[in-house]
C-alpha atoms as a PDB file:
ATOM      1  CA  UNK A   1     109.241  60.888 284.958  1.00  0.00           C
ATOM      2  CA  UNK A   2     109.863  64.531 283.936  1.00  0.00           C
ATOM      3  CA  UNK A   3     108.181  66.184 281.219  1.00  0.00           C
ATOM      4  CA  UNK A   4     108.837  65.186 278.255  1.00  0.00           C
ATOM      5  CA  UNK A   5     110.377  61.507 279.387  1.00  0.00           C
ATOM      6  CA  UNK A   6     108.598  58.703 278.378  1.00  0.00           C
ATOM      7  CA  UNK A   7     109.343  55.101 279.082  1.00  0.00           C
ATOM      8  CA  UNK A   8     107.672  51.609 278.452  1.00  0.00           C
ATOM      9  CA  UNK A   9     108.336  48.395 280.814  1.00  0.00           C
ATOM     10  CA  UNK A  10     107.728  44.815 279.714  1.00  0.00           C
ATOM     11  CA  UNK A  11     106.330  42.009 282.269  1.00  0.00           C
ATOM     12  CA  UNK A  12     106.380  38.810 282.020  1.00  0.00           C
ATOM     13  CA  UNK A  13     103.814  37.277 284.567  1.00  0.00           C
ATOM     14  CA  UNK A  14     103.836  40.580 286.345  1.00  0.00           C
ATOM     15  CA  UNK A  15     107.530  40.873 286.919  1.00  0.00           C
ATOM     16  CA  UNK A  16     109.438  43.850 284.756  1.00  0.00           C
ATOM     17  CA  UNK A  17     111.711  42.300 282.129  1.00  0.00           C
ATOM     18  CA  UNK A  18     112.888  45.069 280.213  1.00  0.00           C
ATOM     19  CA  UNK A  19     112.068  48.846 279.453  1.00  0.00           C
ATOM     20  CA  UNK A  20     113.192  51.515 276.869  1.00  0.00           C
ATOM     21  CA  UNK A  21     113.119  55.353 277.761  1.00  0.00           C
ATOM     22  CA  UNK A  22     112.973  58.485 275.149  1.00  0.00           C
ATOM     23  CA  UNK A  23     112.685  62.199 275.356  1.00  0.00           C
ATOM     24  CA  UNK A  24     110.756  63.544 273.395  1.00  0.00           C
ATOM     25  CA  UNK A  25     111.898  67.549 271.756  1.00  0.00           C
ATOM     26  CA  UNK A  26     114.587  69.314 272.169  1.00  0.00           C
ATOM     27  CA  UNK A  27     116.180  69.709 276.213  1.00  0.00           C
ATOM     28  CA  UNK A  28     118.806  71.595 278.088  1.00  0.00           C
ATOM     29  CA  UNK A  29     121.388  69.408 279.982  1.00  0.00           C
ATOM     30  CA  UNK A  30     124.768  70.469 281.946  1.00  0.00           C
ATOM     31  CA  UNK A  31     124.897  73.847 279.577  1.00  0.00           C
ATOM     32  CA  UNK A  32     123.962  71.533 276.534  1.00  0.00           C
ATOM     33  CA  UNK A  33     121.468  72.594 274.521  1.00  0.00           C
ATOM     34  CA  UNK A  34     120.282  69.282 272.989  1.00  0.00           C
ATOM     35  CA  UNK A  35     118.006  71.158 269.833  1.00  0.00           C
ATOM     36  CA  UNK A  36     115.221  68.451 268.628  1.00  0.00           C
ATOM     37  CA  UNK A  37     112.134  69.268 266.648  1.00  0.00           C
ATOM     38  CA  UNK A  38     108.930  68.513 268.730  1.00  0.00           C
ATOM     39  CA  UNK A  39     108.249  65.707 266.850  1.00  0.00           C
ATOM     40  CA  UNK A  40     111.694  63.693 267.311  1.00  0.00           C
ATOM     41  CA  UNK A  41     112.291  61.465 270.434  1.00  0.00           C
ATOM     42  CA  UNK A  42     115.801  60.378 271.329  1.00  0.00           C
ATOM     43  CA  UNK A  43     116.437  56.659 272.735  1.00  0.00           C
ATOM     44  CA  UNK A  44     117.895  56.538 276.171  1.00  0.00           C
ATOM     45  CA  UNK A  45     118.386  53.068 276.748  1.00  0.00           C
ATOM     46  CA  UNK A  46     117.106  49.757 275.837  1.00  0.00           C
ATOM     47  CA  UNK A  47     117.347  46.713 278.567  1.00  0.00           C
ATOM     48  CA  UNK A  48     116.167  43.279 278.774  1.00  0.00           C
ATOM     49  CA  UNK A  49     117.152  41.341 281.597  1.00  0.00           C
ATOM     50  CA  UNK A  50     119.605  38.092 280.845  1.00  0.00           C
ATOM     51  CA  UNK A  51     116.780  35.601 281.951  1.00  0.00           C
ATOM     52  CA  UNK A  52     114.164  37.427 279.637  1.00  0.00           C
ATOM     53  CA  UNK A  53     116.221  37.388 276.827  1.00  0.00           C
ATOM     54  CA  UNK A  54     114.918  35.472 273.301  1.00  0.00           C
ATOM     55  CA  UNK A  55     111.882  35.587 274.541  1.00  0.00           C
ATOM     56  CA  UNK A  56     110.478  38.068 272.022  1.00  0.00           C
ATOM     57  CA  UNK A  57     110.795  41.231 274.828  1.00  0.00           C
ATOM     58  CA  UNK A  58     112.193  43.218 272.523  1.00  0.00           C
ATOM     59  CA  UNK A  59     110.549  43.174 269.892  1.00  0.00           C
ATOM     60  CA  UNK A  60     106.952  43.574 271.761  1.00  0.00           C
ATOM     61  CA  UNK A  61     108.681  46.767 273.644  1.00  0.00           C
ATOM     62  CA  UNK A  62     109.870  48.143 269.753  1.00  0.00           C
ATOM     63  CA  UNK A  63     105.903  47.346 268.474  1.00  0.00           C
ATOM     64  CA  UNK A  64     104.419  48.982 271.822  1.00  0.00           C
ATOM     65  CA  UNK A  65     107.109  52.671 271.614  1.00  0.00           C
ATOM     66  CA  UNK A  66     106.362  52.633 268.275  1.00  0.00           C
ATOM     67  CA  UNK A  67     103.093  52.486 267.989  1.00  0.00           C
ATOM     68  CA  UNK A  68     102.996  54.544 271.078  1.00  0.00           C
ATOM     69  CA  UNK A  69     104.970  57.426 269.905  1.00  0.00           C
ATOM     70  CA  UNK A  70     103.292  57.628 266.731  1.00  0.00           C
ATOM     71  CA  UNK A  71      99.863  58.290 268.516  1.00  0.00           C
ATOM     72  CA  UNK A  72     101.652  60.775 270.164  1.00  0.00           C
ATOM     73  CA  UNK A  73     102.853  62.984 266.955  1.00  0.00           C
ATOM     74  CA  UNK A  74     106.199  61.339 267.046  1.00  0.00           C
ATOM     75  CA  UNK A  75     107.924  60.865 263.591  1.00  0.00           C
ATOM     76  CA  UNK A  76     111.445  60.715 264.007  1.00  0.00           C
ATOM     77  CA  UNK A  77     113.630  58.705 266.557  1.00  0.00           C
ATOM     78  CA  UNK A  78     117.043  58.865 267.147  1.00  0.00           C
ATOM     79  CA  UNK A  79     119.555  57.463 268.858  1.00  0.00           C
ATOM     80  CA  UNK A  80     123.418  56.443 269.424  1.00  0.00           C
ATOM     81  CA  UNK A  81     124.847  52.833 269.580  1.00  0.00           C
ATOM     82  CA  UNK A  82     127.874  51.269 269.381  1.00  0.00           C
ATOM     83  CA  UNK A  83     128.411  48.253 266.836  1.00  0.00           C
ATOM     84  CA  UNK A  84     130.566  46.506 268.798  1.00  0.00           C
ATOM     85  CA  UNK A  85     127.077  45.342 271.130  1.00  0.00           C
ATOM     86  CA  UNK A  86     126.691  41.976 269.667  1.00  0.00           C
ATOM     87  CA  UNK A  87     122.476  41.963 271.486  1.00  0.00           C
ATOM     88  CA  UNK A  88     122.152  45.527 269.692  1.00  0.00           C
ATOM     89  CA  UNK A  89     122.937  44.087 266.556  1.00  0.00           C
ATOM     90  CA  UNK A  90     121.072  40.977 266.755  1.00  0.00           C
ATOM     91  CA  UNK A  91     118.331  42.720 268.441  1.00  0.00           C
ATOM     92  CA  UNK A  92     118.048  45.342 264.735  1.00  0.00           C
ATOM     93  CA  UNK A  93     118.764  42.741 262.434  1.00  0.00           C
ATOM     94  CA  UNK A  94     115.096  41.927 263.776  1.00  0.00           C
ATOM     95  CA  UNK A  95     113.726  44.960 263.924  1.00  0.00           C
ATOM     96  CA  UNK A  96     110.453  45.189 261.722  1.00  0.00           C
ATOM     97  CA  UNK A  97     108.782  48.770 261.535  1.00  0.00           C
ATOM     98  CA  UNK A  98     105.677  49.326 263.106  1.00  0.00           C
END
């Protein structure tokens, strides 16, 4: 990953499952400047694959970044969904902070 990327992959008897991906600070992309403090992280993308799913993968990926990204300095994450994604909803109607 490039600097700054940071991503997390759930296994379930060694095979990947699912993975989210952040940036952490601020970035420069196709003559955007995207301005973050050092201390934010934006969400890329959350996935768990169909088969996976209910399983609790998740919500141990959502304990592990969090955690994670606190260690790191990380206070602030951000991100940009759409509310008609019936899993996203479901998926933070779970959501318990780390």
């Amino acid at each position: 990953l490039d600097d700054g990327h940071v991503a997390y992959l759930a296994e379930i008897d060694g095979v990947g499952v699912g993975y989210k991906w952040f940036r952490v600070g601020g970035w420069r992309e196709a003559n955007i400047e995207y301005e973050m403090g050092g201390t934010d992280a934006w969400a890329y993308d959350l996935f768990v694959a169909p088969g996976a799913r209910g399983r609790g993968v998740a919500s141990s990926l959502n304990a592990w970044w969090a955690a994670d990204l606190r260690d790191r300095g990380v206070t602030d994450t951000l991100c940009v969904t759409s509310d008609a994604h019936e899993g996203l909803k479901a998926a933070a109607a779970n959501y318990q902070r780390a």
